[in-house]
Each structure stands twice: as C-alpha cells, then as structure tokens.
Protein backbone atom coordinates (compact mmCIF):
# COMPACT_ATOMS: atom_id res chain seq x y z
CA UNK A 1 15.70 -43.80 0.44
CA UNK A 2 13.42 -46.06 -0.90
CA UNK A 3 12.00 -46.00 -4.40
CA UNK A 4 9.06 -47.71 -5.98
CA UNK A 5 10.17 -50.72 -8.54
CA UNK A 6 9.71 -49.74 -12.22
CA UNK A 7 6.77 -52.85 -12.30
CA UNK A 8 4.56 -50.01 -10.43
CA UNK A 9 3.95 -47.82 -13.35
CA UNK A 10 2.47 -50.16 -15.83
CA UNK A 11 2.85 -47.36 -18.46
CA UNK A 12 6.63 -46.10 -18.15
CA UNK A 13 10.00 -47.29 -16.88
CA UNK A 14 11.88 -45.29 -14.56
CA UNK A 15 13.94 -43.54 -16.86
CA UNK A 16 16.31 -41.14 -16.06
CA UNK A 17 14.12 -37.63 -15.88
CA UNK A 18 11.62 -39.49 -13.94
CA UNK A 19 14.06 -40.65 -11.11
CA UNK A 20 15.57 -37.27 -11.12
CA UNK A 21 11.81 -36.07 -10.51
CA UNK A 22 11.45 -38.77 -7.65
CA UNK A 23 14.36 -37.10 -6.19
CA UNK A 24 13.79 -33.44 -6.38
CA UNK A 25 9.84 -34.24 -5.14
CA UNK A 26 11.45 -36.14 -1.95
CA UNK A 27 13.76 -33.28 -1.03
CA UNK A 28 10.86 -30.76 -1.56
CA UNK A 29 9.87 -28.94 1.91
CA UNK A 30 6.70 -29.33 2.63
CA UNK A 31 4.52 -26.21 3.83
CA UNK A 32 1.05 -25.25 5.55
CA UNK A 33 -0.83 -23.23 3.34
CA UNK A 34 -0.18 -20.17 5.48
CA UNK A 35 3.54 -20.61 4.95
CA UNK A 36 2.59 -19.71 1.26
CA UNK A 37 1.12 -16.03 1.78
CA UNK A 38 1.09 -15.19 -2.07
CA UNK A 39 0.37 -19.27 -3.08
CA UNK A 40 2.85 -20.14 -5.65
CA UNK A 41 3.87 -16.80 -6.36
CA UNK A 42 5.48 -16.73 -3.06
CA UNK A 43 9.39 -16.42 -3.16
CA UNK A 44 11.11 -18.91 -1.16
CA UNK A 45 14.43 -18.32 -1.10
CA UNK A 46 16.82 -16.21 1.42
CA UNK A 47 15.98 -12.63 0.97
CA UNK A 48 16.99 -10.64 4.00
CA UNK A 49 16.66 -6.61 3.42
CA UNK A 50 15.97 -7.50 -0.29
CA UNK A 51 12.72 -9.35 0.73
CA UNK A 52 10.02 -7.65 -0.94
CA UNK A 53 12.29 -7.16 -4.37
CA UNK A 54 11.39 -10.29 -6.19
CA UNK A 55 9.52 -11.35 -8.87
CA UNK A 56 6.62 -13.96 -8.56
CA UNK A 57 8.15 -17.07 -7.86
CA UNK A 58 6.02 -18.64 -10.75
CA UNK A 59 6.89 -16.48 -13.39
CA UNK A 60 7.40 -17.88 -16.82
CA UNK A 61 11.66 -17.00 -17.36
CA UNK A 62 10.40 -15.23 -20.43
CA UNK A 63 8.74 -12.39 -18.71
CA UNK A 64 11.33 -11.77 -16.26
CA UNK A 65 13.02 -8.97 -18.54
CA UNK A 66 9.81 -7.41 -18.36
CA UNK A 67 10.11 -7.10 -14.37
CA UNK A 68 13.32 -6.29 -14.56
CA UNK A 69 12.51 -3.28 -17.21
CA UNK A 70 9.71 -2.24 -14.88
CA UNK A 71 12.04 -2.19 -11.66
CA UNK A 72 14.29 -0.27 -13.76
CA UNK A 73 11.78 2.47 -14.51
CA UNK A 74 10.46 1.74 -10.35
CA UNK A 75 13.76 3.18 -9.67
CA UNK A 76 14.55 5.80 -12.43
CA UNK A 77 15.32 8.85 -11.03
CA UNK A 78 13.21 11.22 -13.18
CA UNK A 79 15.59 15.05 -14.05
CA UNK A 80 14.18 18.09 -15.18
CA UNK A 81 12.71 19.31 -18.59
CA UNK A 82 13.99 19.84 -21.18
CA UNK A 83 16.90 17.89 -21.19
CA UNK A 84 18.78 15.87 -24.24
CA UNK A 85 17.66 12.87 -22.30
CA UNK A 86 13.94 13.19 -23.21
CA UNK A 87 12.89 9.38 -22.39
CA UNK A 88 14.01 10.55 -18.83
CA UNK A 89 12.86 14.23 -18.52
CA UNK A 90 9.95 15.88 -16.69
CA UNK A 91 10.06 16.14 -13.44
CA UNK A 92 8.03 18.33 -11.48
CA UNK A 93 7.60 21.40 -11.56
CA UNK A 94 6.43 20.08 -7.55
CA UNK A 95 7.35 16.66 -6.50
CA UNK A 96 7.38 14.52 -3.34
CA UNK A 97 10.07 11.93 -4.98
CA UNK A 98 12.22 11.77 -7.58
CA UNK A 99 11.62 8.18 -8.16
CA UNK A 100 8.99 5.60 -7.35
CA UNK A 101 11.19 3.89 -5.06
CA UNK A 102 12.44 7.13 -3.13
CA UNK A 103 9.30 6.76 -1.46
CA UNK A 104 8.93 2.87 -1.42
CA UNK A 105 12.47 2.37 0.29
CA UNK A 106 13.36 -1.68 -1.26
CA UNK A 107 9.71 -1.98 -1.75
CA UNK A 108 9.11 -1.54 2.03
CA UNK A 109 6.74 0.58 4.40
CA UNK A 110 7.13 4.05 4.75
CA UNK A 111 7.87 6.37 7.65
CA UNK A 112 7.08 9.58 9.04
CA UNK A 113 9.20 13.06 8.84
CA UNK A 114 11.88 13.17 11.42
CA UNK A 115 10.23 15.56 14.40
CA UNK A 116 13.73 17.27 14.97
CA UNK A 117 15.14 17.36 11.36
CA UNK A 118 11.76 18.80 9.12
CA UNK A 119 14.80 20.39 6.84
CA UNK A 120 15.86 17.22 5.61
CA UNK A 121 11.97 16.55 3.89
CA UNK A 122 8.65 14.09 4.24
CA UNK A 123 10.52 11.43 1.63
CA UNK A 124 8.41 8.53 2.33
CA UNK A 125 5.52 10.47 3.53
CA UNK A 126 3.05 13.06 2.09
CA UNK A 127 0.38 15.08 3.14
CA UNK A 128 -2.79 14.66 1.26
CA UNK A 129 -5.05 18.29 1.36
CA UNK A 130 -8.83 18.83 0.53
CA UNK A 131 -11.78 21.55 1.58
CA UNK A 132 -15.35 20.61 1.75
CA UNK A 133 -17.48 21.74 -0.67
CA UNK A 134 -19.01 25.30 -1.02
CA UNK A 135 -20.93 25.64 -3.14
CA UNK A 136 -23.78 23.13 -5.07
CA UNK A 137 -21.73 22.67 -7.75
CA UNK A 138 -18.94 21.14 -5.60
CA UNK A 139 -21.47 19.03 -4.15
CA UNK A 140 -22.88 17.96 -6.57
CA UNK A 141 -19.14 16.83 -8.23
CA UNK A 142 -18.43 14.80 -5.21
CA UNK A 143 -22.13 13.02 -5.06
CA UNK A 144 -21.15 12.09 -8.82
CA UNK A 145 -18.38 10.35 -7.88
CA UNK A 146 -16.36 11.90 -10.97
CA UNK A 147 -14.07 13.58 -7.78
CA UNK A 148 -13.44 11.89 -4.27
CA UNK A 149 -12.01 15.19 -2.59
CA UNK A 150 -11.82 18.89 -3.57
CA UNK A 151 -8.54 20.56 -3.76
CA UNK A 152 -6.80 23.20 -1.81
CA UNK A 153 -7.68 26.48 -4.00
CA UNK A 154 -3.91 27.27 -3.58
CA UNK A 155 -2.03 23.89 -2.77
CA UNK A 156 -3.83 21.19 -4.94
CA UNK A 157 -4.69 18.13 -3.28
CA UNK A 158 -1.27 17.31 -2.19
CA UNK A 159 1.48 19.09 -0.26
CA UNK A 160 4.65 18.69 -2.45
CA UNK A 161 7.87 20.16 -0.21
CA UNK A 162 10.67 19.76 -3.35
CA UNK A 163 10.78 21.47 -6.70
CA UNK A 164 12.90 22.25 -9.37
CA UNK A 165 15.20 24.86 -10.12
CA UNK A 166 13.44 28.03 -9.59
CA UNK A 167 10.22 27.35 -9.02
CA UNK A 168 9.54 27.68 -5.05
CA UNK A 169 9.05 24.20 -3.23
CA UNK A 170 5.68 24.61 -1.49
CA UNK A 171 7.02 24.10 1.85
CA UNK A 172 8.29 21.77 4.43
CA UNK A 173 6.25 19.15 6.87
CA UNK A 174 6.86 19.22 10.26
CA UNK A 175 5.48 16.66 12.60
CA UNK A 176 5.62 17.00 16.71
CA UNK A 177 4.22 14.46 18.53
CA UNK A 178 2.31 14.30 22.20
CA UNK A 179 2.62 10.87 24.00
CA UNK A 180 0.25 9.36 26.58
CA UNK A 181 0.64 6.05 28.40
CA UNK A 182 -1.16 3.08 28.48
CA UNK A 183 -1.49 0.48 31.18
CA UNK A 184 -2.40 -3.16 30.14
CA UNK A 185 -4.05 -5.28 32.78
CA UNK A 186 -0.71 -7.21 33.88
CA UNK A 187 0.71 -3.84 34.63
CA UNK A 188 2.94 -3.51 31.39
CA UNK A 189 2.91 0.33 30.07
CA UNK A 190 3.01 1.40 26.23
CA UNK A 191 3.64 4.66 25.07
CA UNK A 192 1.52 5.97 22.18
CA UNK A 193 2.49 8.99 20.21
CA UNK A 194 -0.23 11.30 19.17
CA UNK A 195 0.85 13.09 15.98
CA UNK A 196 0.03 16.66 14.98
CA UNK A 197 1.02 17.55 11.77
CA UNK A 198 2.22 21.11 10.36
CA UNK A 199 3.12 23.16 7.21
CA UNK A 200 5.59 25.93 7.39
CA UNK A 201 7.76 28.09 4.73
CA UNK A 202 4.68 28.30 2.53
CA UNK A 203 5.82 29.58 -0.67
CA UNK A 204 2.12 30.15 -2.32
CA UNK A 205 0.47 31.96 0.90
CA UNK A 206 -1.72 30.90 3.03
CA UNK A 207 -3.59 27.99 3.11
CA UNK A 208 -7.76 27.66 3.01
CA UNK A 209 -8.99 28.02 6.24
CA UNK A 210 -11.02 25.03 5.78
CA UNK A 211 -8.07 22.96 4.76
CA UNK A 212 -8.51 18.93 6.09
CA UNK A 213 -4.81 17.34 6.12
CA UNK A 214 -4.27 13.62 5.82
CA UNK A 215 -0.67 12.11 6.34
CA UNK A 216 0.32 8.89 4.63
CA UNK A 217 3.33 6.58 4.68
CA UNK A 218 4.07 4.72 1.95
CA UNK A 219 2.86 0.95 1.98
CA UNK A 220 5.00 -1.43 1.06
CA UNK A 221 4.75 -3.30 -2.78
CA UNK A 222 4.23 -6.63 -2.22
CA UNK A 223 1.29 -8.89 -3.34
CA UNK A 224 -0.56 -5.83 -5.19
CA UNK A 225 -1.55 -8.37 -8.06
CA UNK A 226 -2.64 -10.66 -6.13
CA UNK A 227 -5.26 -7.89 -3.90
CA UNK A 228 -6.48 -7.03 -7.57
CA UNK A 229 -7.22 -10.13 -8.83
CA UNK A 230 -9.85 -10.50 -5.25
CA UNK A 231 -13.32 -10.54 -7.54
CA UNK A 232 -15.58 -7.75 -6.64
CA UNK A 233 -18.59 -10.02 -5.49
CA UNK A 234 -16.18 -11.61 -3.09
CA UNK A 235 -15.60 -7.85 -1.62
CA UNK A 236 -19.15 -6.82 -1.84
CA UNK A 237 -20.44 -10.03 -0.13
CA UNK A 238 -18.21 -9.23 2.94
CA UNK A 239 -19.53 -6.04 3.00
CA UNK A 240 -22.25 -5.38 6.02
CA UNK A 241 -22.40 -1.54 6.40
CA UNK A 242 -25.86 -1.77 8.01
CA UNK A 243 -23.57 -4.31 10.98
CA UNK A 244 -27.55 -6.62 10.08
CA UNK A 245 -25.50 -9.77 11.49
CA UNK A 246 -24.73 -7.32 15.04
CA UNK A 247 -21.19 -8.25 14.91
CA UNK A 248 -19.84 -4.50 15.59
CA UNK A 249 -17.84 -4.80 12.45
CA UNK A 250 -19.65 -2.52 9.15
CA UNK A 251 -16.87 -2.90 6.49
CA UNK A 252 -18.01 -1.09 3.17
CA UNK A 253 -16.37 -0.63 0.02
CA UNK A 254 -15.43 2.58 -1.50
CA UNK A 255 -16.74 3.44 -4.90
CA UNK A 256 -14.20 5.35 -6.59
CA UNK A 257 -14.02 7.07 -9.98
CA UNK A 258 -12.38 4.40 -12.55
CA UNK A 259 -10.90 7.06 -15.15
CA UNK A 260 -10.64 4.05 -17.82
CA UNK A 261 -13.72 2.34 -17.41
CA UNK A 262 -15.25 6.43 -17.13
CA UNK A 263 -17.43 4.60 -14.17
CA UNK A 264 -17.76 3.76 -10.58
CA UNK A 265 -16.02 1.28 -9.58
CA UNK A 266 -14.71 -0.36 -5.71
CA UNK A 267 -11.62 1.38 -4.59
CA UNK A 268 -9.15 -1.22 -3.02
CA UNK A 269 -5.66 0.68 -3.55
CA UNK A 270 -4.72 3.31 -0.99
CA UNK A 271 -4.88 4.35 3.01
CA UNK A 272 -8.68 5.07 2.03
CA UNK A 273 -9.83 2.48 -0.76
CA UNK A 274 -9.10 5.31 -3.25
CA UNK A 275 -8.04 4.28 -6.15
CA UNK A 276 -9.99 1.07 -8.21
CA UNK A 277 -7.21 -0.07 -10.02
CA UNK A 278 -3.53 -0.77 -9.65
CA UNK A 279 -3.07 1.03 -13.14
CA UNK A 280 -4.66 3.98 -11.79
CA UNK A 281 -2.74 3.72 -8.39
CA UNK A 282 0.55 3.90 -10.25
CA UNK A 283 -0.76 6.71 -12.17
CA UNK A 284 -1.74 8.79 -10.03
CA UNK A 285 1.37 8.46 -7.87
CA UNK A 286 3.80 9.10 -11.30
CA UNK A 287 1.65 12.82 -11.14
CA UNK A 288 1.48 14.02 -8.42
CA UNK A 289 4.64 11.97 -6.05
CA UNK A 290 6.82 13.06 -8.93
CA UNK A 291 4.74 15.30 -11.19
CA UNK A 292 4.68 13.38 -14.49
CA UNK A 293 2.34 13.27 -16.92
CA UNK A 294 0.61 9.65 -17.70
CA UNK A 295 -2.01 8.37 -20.04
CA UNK A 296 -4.09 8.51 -17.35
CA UNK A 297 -3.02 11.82 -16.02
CA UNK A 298 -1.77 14.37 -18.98
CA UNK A 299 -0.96 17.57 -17.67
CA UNK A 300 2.44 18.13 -17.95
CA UNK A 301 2.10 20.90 -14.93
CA UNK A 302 0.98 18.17 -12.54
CA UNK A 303 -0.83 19.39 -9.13
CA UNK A 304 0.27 22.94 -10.20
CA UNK A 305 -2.85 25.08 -9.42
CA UNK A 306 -4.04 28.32 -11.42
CA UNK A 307 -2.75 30.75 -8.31
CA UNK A 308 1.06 28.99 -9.24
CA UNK A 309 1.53 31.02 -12.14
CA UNK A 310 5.08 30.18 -12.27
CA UNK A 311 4.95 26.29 -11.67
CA UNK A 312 2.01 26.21 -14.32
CA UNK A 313 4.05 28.06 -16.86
CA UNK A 314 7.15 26.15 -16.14
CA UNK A 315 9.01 23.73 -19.19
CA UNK A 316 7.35 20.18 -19.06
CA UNK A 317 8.57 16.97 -20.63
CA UNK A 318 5.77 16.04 -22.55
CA UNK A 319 7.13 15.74 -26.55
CA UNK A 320 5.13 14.31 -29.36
CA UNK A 321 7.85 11.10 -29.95
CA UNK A 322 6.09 10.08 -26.65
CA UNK A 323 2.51 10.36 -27.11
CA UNK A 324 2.98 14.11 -25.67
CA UNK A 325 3.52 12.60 -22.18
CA UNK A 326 6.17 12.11 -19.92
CA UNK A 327 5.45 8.83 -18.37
CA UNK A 328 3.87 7.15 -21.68
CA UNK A 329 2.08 4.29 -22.14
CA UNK A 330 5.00 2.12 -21.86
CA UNK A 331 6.67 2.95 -19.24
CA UNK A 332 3.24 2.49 -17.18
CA UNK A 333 2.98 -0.61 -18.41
CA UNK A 334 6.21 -1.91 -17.41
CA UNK A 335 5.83 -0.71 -14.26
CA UNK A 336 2.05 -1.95 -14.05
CA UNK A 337 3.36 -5.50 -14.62
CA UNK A 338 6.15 -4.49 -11.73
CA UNK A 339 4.39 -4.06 -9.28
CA UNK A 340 1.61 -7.06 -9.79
CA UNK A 341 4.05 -9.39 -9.57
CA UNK A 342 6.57 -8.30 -6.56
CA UNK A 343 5.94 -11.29 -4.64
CA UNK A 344 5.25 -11.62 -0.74
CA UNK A 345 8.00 -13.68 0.72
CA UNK A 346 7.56 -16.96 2.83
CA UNK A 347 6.59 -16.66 6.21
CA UNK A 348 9.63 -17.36 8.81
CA UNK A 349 8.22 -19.59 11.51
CA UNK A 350 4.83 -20.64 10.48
CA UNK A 351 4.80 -23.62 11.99
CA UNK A 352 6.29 -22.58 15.83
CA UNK A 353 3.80 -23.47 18.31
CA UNK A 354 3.82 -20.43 19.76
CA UNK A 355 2.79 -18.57 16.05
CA UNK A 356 0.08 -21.22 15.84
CA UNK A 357 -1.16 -20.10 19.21
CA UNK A 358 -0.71 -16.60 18.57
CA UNK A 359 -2.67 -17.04 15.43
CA UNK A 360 -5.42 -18.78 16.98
CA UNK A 361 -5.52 -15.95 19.50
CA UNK A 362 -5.68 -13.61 16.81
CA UNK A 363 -8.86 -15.42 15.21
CA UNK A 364 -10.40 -15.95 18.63
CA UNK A 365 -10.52 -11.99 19.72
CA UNK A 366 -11.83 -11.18 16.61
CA UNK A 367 -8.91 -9.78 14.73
CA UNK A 368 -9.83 -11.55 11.52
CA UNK A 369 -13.31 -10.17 11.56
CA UNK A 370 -11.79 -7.23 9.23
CA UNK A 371 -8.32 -8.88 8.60
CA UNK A 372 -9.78 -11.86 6.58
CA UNK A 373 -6.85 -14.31 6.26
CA UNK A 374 -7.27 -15.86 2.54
CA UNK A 375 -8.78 -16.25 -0.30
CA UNK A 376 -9.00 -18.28 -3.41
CA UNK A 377 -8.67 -16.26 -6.70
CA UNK A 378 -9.98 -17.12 -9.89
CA UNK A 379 -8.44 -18.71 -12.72
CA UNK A 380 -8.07 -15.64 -15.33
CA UNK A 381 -5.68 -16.33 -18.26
CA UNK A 382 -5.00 -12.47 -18.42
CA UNK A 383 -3.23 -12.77 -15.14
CA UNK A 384 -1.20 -16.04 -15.01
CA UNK A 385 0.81 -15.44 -12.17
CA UNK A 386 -1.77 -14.71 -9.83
CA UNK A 387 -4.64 -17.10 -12.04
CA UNK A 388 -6.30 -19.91 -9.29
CA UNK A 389 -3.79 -19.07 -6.40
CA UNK A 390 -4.51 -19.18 -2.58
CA UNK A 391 -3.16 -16.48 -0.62
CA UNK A 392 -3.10 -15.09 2.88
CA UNK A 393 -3.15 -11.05 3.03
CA UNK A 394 -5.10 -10.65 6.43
CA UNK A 395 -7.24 -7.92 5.12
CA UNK A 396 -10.85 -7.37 3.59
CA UNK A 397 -9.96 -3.98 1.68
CA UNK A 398 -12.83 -2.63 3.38
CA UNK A 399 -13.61 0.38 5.25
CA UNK A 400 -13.62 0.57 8.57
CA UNK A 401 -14.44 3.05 11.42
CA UNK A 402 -11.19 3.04 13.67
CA UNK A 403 -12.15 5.88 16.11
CA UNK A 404 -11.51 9.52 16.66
CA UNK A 405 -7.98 8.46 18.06
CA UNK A 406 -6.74 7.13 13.98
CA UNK A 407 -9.29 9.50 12.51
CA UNK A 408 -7.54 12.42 9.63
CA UNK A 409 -11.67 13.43 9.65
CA UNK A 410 -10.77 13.85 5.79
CA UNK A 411 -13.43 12.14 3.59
CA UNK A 412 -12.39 10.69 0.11
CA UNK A 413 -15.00 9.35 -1.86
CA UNK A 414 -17.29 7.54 0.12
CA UNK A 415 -15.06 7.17 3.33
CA UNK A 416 -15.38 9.37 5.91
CA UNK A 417 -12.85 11.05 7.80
CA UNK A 418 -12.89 8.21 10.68
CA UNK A 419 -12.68 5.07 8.34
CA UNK A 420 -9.97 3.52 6.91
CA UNK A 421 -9.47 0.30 4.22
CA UNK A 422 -8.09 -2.98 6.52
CA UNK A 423 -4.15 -3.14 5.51
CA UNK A 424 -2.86 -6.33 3.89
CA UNK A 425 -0.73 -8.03 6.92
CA UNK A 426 1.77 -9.76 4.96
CA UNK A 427 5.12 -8.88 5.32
CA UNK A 428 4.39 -7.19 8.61
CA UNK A 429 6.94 -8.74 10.40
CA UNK A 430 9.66 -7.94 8.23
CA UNK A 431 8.97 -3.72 8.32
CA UNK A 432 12.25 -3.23 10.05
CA UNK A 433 14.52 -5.55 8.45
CA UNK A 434 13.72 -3.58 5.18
CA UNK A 435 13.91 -0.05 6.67
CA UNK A 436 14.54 0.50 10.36
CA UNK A 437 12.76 3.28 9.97
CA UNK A 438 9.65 1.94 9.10
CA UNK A 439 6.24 2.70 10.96
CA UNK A 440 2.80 1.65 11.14
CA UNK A 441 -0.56 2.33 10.78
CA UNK A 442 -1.19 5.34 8.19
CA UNK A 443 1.45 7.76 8.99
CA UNK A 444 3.70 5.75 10.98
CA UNK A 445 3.07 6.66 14.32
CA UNK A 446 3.66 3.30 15.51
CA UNK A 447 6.98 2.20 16.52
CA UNK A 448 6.26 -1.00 17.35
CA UNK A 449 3.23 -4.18 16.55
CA UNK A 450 1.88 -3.38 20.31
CA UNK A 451 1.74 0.00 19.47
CA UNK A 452 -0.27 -0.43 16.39
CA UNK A 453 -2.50 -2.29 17.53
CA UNK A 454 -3.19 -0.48 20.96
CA UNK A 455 -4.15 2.55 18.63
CA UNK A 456 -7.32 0.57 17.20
CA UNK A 457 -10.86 1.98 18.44
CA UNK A 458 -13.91 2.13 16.88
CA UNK A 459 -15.66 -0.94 15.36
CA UNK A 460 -11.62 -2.61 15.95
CA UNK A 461 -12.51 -1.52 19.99
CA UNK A 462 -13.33 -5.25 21.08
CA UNK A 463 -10.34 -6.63 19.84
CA UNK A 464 -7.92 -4.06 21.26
CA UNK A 465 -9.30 -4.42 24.70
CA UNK A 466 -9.05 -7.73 24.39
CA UNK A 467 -5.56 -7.70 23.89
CA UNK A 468 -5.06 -5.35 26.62
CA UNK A 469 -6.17 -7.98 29.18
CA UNK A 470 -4.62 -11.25 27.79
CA UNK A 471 -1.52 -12.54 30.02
CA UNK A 472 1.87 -11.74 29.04
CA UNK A 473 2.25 -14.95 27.91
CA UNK A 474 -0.55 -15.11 25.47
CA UNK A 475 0.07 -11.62 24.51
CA UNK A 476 3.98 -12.47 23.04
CA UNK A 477 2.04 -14.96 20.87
CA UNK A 478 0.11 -12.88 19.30
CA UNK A 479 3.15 -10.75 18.42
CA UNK A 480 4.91 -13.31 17.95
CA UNK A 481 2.20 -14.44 15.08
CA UNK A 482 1.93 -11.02 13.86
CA UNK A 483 5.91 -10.67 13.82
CA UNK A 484 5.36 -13.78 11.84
CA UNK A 485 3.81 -12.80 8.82
C-alpha cells in the first residue's frame, strides 16, 4: 500500500496517530448511501436474530448506560400492586403484556393469534375497539380532535385478554381465516388469507352492537428517532389529498391530539398515524398494553371502564415516592431515549445487481410514490444522534386508501376506516430471522413479501397489478430488493 510522503502536508509530519488514521481510512468499506438506511446511526456489525437490539451506531460511549437503562425497563416485566418492590409494581388490573418487549419480540414485528391455539393469548397482537358517535356531544369531541375514537361503553378502547389475580381477563381473541387464490399472469398462484377476527369468554357481557374492531401486530423498533426527527413541512408538502397532480396517490396526514403540547398536531406513530409523538406512543402503550399509569396517562385503573366495578376498584401502584404514578417520569424517559435510538441495521446485499434491478423496478411501478425512499433530516442539537443524517425508511407516514380488501372500516382521528399510514420498509427483510413468526401488513396476515404486497388495492392498485404481470424473472428482483432492506 502506498502512502503519500510526509513533504505533502506542508503543515504536519506523518506522525504516528496520523498513519494509524491513513490506515484505518484505507481498510474502511465503502457503501452506497442506501447501504446506510439510518445514515450514521446505522449499526454495522454482525447482528443475526439480535439485529434490531442496538444502539445508534454514533452514539457518544457516555450515553450508552442510558440505552442500556432504557432496554432494561423495555424488558421489565411489570408484577402486581402492592408489592415490597414498588419501583416495579402496577400492573394491570387488564393488560395485553407484561413487558414492552413481550409484545415487541427482540425489537421485531409482531404476529397474529394462533387460529388453532386462541387459549394460549393475542401476545404480540391486540384488538383496538371503538363505536361511532351517538349523540352531538360525541361528535362534537371527535370534530375537536381532543379524542380520535370513542370507546366501547363496556370494553374501553382496547380488548385486553390477561389480568391479574382475581379480576376476570376480558376474554380471549380468536382469529379464523378464509383463503382465496390468486393467479399472476405467468401462471404462478398465491394464496391470500382473509382474516375474520372474534371475541369469546367475555367476562364484562356483551359487547356494543355497534362495536368497530381493528387488529394490530406489533411493528418492529427500529429507526423511531430517526421517523420523528422528519420536519412537519417535509410531511405536509408531500401531502396531496385533493390527488391535484392526478397521480392516483392522496396521502394526508393525520392530525392527532398532542396531550403535551394540549394541540393538534400530525400523527406519524401507529398502524393509523395516531399518535404525534414517540413520547406519547410509548405512553400510551405503558397504559393500556400493560395498564400503567404515566405522566402522560395517570389513572392507575388503566382502560378499566365504569361498568368494571371490580377492575376500577382494584389496588394500583401509583405511590407518592413516584410522583403517584407507576411508570414515572423517569422511567419514560429512559425508555423514550430507548427507543429513538435502536438503530436500523445495514442492508445485506445492497449492491447485488439483481437488488439494484429490483429496486429500480420498485421505483418504476410506482411503489415509491407512497414509500418515499429518504430523506435528509435537520441538524437539531436536541437530537444528536439523528441531527443532519440521511436515511432510507421507504415510507411517507401518510395516509393512504388501501381498499376494502386491508380496510378495519374503523376511523381514528382523521383516517378513515379504509386508510392506513405507509410502513417504514427497513428491516423488512429481516422479519423472520428475528421471529419466525412474524407477519405483515397490520395484523399479520401475510406470510410472505408476495403476499403483502398482492393484498394492496386502492390508491396502491396500479402498483400491485403491475407486479402481477411482470416476468418471473423481474418479479424475484423485486423481492429480492424488498428481502433486501
């Protein structure tokens, strides 16, 4: 290896350090952007079923106990109140998870209830429940914005199937699916199951007869910092819910009650857009996944309603050393700071010829028309990790009309019961390694990337039949890309 003489650099010699930094710069890999999905928060290194576990790989060594203190509490499992363990006690009186990462299995993607085995719980999925409004003052709540959806009378807004000791479990989840075939234009056949969702064992009575049911999988961790640190001008110029350019596509943000701010703001966390903030995100999940109470969130009862007597009068956690809360302020903030910085990993095979095909294929059908491949954040000092990077999500975190087919017909907030927010992309093709269980799309009906995407209608129509008649061979790249990322 050559080196440049010491007469190049009129202002030093080549010392020691600096030929050690010659060296370490020549054995540096070098990477397209694309490579880089989270920029230089992206972690590099081997990762296998630990993938989406890491810290951002430019995180000052000083703040790495704070990750580590925020996984911690990401994986506490949470025991019932009171106990002598009162930093620790709480849970329930309903609850989906015992922990954060019950749910979010190594940080991964969800998957649906087992169809033959309901007994054994939804785990990584819940069911999310509303009714439409009655009367003018629940109208005129939800045209506020100060509430997206309106509670079951009797369930809450979410189906919780554990409990503790007791107190009655509200039921169990069943799933049972319907599959119909489809035949692409080279003859290939895919089977797509068509879910219908159930409640049985109800402990509280009967549901409202009005009741609109909306299953969700958990989404995997990775890169949330990054998606929150998009500027809102970037999202709202993208937006075209009129469709004035005639594209098809008529992404619009959701507007979303900030509980902090004690505004509107544009939801980008969530199946639907639903929550604004990360903060809130976590929040919200610490309540009602595992019914604890938050700064955010303080009732200690959780998504208890008035007609469960016996859940709302149960023992809660919530003790003045703690700011009367379970969850208190610093635990969410450790676990706020967790889960901005779990980093996307490198892409495996960026640079095959057949990905860059695939990926060109995926631009050309108009895949990226709501899947918008990067972006370049702002530099923000309040957010060094993720200040001035350029990353690759695939996604808009708009709303999007995908069909009857994908539709829960549940609104929330401003998204009706047809549209759904684009999902980041990155990491896609590492679902299974993490969990083999893992599914796609919104309740994880999808067993497979073809699958998936073979389930897109609506404004998301074009593309799909698009892929339907590409070749075989132009087909595997795009998977290929997708498997990719």
């Amino acid at each position: 290896m050559h080196f440049p003489a010491a007469r190049n650099f009129p202002h030093a010699v080549l010392t020691v350090p600096l030929l050690v930094a010659l060296l370490l710069s020549a054995a540096l890999p070098a990477f397209a952007d694309d490579a880089l999905p989270g920029g230089d928060t992206t972690w590099q290194k081997k990762t296998g079923r630990k993938a989406f576990t890491h810290y951002s790989a430019n995180m000052a060594f000083e703040k790495r106990l704070d990750f580590k203190l925020g996984e911690a509490l990401f994986q506490r499992l949470w025991v019932t109140a009171p106990t002598r363990t009162k930093a620790a006690d709480g849970l329930g009186p309903l609850f989906n998870s015992r922990a954060c990462n019950g749910c979010h299995i190594r940080n991964g993607r969800g998957h649906p209830v087992d169809e033959n085995d309901p007994s054994a719980g939804a785990t990584s999925m819940l069911l999310r429940l509303s009714v439409p409004p009655k009367t003018d003052a629940d109208r005129e709540l939800l045209a506020s914005g100060h509430a997206s959806t309106l509670p079951d009378p009797v369930y809450g807004g979410q189906f919780q199937d554990f409990s503790i000791p007791a107190i009655p479990a509200e039921g169990k989840v069943t799933v049972h699916y319907k599959t119909h075939t489809i035949t692409l234009s080279d003859g290939q056949t895919v089977d797509l199951r068509n879910p219908t969702y159930g409640m049985t064992d109800l402990a509280y009575g009967p549901l409202d007869d009005d009741v609109m049911i909306s299953p969700r999988i958990a989404p995997p961790m990775i890169g949330l910092g990054l998606l929150e640190a998009i500027p809102d001008d970037v999202l709202i110029a993208a937006s075209d819910p009129d469709d004035r350019d005639g594209d098809g596509i008529s992404g619009r943000a959701n507007r979303v009650w900030d509980i902090a701010k004690g505004d509107l703001a544009i939801g980008r966390f969530g199946w639907k857009a639903g929550m604004p903030t990360l903060n809130q995100q976590n929040q919200n999940a610490f309540q009602f996944d595992i019914g604890l109470s938050t700064p955010l969130y303080p009732l200690g009862y959780s998504d208890c309603t008035k007609a469960q007597s016996l859940c709302r009068g149960a023992p809660d956690g919530n003790d003045p050393e703690f700011d009367n809360l379970e969850a208190h302020g610093q635990i969410t903030d450790l676990v706020l700071f967790y889960a901005r910085n779990v980093a996307p990993p490198m892409r495996r095979h960026a640079s095959d010829p057949d990905v860059i095909a695939g990926r060109d294929i995926f631009n050309s059908i108009g895949c990226a028309s709501c899947h918008t491949p990067s972006y370049q954040l702002p530099v923000r000092a309040d957010l060094p990790e993720q200040s001035g990077q350029v990353i690759w999500p695939y996604t808009d975190l708009l709303l999007h009309d995908m069909g009857d087919g994908l539709a829960d017909h549940r609104p929330e907030a401003r998204a009706s019961g047809t549209e759904w927010r684009t999902p980041p992309l990155w990491g896609l093709g590492r679902a299974r390694e993490i969990d083999p269980r893992a599914g796609y799309l919104h309740d994880g009906r999808a067993r497979t990337l073809l699958e998936a995407v073979l389930w897109h209608d609506g404004e998301a129509a074009p593309a799909r039949d698009a892929v339907t008649i590409l070749p075989l061979s132009d087909r595997s790249k795009l998977l290929a890309f997708l498997k990719s990322l």
